[in-house]
C-alpha atoms as a PDB file:
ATOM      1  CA  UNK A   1     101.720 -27.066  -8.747  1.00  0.00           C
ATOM      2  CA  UNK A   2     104.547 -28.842  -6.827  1.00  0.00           C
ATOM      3  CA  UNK A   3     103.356 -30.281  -3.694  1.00  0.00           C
ATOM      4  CA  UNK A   4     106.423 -29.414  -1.348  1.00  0.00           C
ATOM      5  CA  UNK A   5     108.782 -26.814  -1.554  1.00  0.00           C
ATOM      6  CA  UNK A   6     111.453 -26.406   0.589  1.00  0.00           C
ATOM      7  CA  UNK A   7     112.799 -22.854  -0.033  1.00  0.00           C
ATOM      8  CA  UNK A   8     110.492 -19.602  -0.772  1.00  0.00           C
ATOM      9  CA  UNK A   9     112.188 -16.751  -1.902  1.00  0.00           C
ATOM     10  CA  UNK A  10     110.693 -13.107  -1.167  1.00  0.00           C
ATOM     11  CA  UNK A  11     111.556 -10.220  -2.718  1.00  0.00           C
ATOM     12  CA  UNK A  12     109.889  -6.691  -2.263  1.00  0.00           C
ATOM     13  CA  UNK A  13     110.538  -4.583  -5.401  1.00  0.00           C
ATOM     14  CA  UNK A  14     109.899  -0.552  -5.770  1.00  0.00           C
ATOM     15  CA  UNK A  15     111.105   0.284  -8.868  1.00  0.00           C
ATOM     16  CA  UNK A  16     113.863  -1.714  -8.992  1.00  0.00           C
ATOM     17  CA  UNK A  17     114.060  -2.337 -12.627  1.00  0.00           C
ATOM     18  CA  UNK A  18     117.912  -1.662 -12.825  1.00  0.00           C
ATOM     19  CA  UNK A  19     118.627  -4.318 -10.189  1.00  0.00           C
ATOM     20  CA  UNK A  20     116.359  -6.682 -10.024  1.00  0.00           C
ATOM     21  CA  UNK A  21     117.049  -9.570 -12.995  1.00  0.00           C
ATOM     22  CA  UNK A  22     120.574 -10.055 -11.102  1.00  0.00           C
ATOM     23  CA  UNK A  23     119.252 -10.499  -7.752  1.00  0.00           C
ATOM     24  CA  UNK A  24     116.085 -12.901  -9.645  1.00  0.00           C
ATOM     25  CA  UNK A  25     119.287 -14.784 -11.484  1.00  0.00           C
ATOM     26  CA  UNK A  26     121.429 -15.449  -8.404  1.00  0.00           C
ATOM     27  CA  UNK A  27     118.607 -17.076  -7.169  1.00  0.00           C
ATOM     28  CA  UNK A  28     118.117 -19.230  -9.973  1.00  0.00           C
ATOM     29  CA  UNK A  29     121.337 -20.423 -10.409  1.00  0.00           C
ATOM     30  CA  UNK A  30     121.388 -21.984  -6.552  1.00  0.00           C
ATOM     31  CA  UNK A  31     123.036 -25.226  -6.089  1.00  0.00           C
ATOM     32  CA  UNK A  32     121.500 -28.036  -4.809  1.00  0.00           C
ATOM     33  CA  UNK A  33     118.187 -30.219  -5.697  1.00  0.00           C
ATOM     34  CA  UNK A  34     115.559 -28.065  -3.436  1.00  0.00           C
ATOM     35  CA  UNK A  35     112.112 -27.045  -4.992  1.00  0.00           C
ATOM     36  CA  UNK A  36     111.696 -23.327  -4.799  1.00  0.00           C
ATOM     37  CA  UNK A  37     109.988 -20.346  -5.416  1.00  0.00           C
ATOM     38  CA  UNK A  38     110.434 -16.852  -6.376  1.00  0.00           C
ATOM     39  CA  UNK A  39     108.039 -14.385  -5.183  1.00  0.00           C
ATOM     40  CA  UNK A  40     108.966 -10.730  -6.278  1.00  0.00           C
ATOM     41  CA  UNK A  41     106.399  -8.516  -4.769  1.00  0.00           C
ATOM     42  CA  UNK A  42     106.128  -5.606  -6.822  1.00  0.00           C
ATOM     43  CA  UNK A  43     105.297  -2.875  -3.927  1.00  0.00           C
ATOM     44  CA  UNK A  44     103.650   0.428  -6.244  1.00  0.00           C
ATOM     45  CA  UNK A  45     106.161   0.961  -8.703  1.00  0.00           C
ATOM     46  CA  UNK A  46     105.797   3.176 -11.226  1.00  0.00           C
ATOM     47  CA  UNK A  47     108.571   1.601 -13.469  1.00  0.00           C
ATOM     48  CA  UNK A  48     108.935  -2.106 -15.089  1.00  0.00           C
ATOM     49  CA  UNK A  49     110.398  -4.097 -12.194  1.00  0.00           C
ATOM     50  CA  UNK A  50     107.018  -6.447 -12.423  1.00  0.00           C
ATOM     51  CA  UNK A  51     107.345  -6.458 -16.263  1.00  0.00           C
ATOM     52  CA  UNK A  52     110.941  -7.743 -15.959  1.00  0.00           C
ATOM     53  CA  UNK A  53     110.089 -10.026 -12.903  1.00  0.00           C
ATOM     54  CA  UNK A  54     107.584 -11.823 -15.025  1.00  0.00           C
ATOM     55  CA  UNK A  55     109.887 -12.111 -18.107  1.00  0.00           C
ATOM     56  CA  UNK A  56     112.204 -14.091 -15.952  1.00  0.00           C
ATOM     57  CA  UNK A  57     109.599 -16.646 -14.892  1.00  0.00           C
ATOM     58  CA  UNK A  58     109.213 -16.113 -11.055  1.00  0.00           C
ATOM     59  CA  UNK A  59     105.383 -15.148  -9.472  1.00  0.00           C
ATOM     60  CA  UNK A  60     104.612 -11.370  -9.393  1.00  0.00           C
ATOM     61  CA  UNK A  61     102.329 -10.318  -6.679  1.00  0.00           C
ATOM     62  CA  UNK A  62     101.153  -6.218  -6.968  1.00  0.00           C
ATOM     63  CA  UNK A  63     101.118  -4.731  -3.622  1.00  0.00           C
ATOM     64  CA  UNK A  64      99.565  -1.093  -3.499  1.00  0.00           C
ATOM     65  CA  UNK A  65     100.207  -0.598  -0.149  1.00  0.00           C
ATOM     66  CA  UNK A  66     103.753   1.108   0.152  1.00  0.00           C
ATOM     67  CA  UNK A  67     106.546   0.316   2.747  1.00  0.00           C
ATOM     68  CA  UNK A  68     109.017  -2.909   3.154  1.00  0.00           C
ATOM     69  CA  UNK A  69     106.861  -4.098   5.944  1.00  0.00           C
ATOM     70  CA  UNK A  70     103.906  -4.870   3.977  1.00  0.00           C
ATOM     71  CA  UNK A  71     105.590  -6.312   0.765  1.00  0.00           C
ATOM     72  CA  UNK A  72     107.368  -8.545   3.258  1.00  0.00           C
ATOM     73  CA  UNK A  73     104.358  -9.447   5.206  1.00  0.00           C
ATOM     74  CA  UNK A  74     102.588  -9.663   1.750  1.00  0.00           C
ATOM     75  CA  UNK A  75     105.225 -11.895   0.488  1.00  0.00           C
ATOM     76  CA  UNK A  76     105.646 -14.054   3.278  1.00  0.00           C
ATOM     77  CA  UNK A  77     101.843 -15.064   3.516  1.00  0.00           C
ATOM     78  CA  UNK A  78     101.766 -16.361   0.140  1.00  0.00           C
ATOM     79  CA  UNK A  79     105.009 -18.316   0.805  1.00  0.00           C
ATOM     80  CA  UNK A  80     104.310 -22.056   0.797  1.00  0.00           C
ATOM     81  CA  UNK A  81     107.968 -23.276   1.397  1.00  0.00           C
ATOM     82  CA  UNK A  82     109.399 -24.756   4.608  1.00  0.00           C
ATOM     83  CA  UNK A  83     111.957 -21.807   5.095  1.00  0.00           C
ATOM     84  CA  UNK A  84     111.081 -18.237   3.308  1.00  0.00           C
ATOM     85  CA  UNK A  85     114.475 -16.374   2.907  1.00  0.00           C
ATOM     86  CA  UNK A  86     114.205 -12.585   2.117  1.00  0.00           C
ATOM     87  CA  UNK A  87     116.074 -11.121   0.079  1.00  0.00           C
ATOM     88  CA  UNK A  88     116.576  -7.180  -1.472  1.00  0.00           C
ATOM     89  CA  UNK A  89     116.067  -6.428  -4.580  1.00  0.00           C
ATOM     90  CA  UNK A  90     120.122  -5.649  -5.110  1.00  0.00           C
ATOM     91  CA  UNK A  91     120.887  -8.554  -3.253  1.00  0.00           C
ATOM     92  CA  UNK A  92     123.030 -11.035  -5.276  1.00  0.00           C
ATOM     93  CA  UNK A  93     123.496 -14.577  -3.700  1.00  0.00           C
ATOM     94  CA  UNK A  94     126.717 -17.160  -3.922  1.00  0.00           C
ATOM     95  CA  UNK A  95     125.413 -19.840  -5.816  1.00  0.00           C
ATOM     96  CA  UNK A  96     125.921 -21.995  -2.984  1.00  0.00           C
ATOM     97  CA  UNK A  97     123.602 -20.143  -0.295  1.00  0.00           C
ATOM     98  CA  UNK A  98     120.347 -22.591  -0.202  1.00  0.00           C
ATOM     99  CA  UNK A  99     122.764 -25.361   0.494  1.00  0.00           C
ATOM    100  CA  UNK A 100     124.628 -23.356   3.082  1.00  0.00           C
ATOM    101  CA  UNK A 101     120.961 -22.574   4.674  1.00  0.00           C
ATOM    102  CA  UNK A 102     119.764 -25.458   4.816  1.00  0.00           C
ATOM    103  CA  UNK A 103     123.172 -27.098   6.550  1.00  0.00           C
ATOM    104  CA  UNK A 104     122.627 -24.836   9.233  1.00  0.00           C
ATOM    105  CA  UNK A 105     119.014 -25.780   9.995  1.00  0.00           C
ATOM    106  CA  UNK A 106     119.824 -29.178   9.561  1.00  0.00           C
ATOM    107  CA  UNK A 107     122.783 -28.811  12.010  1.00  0.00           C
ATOM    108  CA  UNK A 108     120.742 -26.731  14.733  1.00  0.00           C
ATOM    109  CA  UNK A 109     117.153 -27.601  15.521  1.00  0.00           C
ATOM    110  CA  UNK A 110     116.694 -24.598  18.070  1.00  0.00           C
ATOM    111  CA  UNK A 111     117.488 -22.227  15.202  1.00  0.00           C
ATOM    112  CA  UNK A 112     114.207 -20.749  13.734  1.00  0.00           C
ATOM    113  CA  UNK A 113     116.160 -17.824  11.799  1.00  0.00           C
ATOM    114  CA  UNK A 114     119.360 -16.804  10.250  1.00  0.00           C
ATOM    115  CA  UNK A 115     120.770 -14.216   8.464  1.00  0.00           C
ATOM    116  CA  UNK A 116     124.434 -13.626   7.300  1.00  0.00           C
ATOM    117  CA  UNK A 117     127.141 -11.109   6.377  1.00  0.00           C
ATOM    118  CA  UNK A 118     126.855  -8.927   3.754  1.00  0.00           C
ATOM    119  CA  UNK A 119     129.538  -7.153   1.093  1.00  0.00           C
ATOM    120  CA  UNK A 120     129.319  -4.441  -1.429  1.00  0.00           C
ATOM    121  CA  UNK A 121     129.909  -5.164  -5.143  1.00  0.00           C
ATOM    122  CA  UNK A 122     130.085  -1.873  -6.402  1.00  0.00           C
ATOM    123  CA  UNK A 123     131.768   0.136  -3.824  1.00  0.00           C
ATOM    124  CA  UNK A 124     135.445   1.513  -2.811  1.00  0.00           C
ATOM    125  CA  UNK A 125     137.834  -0.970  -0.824  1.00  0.00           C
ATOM    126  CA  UNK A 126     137.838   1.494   2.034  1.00  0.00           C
ATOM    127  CA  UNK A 127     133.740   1.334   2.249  1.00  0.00           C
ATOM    128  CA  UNK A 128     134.081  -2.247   2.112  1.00  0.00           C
ATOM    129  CA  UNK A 129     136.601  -1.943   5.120  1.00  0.00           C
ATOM    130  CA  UNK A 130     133.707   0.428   7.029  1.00  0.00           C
ATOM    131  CA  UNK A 131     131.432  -2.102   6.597  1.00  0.00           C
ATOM    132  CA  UNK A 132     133.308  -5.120   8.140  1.00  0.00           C
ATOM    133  CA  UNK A 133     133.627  -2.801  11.393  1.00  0.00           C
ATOM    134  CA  UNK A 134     130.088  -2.048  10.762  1.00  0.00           C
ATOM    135  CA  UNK A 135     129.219  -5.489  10.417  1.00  0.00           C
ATOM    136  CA  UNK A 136     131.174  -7.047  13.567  1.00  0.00           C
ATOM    137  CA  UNK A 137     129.179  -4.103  15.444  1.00  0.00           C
ATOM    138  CA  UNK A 138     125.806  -5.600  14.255  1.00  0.00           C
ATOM    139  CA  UNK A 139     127.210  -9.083  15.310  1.00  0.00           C
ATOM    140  CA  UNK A 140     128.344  -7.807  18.989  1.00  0.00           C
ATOM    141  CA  UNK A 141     125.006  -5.885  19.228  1.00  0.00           C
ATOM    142  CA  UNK A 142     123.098  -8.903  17.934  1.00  0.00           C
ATOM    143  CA  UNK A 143     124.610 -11.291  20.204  1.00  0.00           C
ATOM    144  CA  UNK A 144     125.282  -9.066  23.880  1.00  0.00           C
ATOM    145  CA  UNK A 145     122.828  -5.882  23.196  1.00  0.00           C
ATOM    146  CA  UNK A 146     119.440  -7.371  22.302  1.00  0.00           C
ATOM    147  CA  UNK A 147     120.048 -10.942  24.207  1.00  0.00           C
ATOM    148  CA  UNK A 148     120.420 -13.044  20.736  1.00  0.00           C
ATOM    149  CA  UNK A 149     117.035 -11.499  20.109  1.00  0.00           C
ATOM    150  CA  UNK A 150     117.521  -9.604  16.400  1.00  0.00           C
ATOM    151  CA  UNK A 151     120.663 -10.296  13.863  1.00  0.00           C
ATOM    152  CA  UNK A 152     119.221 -11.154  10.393  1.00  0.00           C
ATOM    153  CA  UNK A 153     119.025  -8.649   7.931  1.00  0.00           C
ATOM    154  CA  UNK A 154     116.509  -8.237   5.648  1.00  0.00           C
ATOM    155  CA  UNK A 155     118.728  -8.324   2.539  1.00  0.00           C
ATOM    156  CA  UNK A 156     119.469 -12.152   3.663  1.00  0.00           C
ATOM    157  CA  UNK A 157     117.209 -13.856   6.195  1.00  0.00           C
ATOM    158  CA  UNK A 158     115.744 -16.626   6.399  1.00  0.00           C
ATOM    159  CA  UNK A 159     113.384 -18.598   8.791  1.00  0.00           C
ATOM    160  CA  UNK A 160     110.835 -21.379   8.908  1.00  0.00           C
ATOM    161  CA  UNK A 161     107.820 -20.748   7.802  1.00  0.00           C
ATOM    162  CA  UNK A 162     105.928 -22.572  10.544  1.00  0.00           C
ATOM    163  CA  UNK A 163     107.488 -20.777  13.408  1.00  0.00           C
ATOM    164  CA  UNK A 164     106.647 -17.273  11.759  1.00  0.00           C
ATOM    165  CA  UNK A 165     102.438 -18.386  11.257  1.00  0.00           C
ATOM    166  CA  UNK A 166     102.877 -18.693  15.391  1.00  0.00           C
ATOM    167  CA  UNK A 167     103.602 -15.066  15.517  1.00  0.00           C
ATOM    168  CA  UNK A 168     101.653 -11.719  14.944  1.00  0.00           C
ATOM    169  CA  UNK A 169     104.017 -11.482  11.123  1.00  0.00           C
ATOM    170  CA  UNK A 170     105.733  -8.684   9.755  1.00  0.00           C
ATOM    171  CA  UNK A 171     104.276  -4.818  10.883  1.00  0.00           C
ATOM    172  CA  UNK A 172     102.956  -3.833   7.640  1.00  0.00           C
ATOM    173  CA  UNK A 173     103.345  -0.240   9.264  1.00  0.00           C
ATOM    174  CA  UNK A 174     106.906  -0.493   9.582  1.00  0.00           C
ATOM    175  CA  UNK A 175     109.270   1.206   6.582  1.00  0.00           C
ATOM    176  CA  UNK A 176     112.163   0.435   8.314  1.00  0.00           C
ATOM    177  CA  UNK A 177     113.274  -2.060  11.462  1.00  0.00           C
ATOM    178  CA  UNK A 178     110.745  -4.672  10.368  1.00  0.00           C
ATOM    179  CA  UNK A 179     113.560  -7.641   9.952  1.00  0.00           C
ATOM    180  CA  UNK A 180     114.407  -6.483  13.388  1.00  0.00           C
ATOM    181  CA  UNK A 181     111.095  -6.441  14.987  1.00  0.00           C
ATOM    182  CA  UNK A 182     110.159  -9.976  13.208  1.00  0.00           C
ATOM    183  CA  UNK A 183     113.262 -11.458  14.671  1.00  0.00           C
ATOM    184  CA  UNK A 184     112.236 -10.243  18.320  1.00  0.00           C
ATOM    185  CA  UNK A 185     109.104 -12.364  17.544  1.00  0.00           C
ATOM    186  CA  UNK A 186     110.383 -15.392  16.083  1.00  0.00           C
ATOM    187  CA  UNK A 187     112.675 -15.223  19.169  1.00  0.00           C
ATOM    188  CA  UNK A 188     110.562 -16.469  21.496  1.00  0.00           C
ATOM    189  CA  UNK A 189     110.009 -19.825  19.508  1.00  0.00           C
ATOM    190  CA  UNK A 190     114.368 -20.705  19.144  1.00  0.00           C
ATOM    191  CA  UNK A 191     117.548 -19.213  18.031  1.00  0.00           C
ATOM    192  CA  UNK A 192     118.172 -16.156  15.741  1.00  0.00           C
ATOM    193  CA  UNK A 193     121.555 -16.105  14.244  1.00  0.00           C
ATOM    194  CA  UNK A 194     123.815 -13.927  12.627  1.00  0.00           C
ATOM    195  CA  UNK A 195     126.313 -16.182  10.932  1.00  0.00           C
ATOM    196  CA  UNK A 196     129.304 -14.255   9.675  1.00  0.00           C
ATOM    197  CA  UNK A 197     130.636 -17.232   7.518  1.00  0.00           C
ATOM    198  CA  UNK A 198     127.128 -16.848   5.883  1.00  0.00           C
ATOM    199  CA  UNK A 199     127.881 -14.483   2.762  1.00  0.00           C
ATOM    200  CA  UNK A 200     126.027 -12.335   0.217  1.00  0.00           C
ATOM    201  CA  UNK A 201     126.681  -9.230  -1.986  1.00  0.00           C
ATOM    202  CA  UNK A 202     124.521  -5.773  -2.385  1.00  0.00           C
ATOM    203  CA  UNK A 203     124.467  -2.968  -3.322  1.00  0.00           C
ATOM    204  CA  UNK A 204     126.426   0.135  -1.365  1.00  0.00           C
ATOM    205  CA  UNK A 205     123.669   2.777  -2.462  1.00  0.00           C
ATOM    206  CA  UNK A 206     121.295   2.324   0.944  1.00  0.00           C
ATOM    207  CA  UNK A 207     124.653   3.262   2.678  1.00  0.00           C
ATOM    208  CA  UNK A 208     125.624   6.565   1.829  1.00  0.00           C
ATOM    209  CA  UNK A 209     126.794   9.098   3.951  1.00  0.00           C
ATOM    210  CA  UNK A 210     124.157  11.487   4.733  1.00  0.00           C
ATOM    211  CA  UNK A 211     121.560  12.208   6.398  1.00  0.00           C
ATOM    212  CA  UNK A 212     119.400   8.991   5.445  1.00  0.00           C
ATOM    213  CA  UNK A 213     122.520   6.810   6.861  1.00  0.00           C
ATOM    214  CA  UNK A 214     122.172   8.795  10.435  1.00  0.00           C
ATOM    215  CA  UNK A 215     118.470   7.505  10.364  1.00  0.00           C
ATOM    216  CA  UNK A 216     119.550   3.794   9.969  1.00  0.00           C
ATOM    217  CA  UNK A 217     122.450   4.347  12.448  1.00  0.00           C
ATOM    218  CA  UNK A 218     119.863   5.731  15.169  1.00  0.00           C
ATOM    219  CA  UNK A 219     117.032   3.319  14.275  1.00  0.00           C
ATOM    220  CA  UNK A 220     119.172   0.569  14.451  1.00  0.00           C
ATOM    221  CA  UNK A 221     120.437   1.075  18.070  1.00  0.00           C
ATOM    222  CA  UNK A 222     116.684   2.213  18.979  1.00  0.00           C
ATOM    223  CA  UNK A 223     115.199  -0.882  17.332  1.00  0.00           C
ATOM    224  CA  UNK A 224     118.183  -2.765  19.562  1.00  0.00           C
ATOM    225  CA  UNK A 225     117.194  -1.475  22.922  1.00  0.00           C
ATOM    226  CA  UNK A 226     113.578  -0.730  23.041  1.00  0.00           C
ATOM    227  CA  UNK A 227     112.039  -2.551  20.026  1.00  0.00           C
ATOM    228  CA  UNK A 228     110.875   0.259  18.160  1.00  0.00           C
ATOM    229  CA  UNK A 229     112.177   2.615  15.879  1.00  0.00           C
ATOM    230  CA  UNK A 230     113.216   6.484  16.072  1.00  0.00           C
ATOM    231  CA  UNK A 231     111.815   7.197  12.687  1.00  0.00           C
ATOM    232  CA  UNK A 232     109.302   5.293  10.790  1.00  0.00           C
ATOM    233  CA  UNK A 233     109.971   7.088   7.060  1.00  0.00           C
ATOM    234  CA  UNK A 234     112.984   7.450   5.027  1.00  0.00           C
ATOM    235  CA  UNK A 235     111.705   9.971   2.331  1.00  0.00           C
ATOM    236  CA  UNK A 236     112.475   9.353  -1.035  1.00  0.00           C
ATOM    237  CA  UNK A 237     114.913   5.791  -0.156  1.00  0.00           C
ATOM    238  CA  UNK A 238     114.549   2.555  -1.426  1.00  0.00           C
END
């Protein structure tokens, strides 16, 4: 067992066999000489996204308790590395991200989390072009709305590990906002950040337009404001 690691690497997984090698290999192929660690936790699926996980050589932890904020919190306690960066289960990452990460922290010693900007690899070029509105809106709302208080994203976000053991941890009741409430707690301890210089790809599939995009929308400014979030489910979405 290595006896420092720098980066841990969480990702919650319900049935995500279809997506989840490529986000495990972007991982892998990270530049840089940091010890690391994969932790895909494999949150009650009923398909073979901890069968795959395991072929590829990263830890599997089951998690029968279902929602993002428990395979996050699950994740996260079992983490041993000085920053834990979250990740999706589409999310694919430049091979250059740890060592962007970690120039950041090294550059800022208030920062206790960061998160960056994400794109779409399999949508139109006019979603794309919603999302970088989209995306500057998050940025404004990070920055003036919520006092530099939220920003990350849970599909990229990253913090140290032994600011987040001085707070209360991810809301394992949460299935959606819980990035957003864990940045209001980490906070009080330094600097969140939303770097837009800081780049990943995922999937467009969370963000399609219906009714399930409204809910983000509307959860997102509620989770902004007052901390909390107008609806807790989001039936049937991964």
């Amino acid at each position: 067992m290595k006896e420092f690691i720098q980066f841990s690497i969480i990702i919650p997984a319900f049935d995500e066999e279809e997506y989840i090698s490529e986000s495990i290999r972007s991982v892998q192929k990270q530049q840089g000489d940091f010890d690391t660690e994969i932790i895909v936790v494999n949150n009650a699926s009923t398909d073979k996204t901890g069968q795959i996980a395991r072929s590829l050589g990263v830890l599997v932890v089951d998690e029968p308790r279902k929602g993002v904020g428990q395979a996050r919190k699950t994740g996260t306690e079992m983490a041993r590395g000085e920053y834990v960066l979250h990740i999706d289960a589409d999310t694919h990452l430049p091979e250059d991200y740890l060592l962007q990460v970690k120039k950041r922290f090294d550059n800022d010693p208030k920062l206790v989390c960061l998160g960056g900007q994400f794109y779409f690899y399999d949508a139109s070029p006019w979603k794309n072009i919603l999302r970088f509105f989209s995306h500057w809106g998050l940025w404004f709302f990070s920055r003036i709305v919520s006092l530099g208080k939220i920003g990350a994203m849970g599909n990229n976000m990253t913090f140290k590990k032994n600011i987040y053991n001085k707070t209360s941890g991810f809301n394992g009741d949460l299935k959606y906002g819980e990035d957003m409430d864990m940045c209001r707690k980490l906070s009080r301890f330094g600097r969140i950040r939303l770097d837009m210089n800081l780049k990943c790809h995922v999937s467009v599939r969370r963000f399609v337009f219906d009714k399930r995009l409204f809910v983000y929308a509307v959860n997102f400014f509620k989770m902004s404001l007052f901390g909390r979030p107008y609806k807790n489910t989001l039936s049937g979405h991964k």
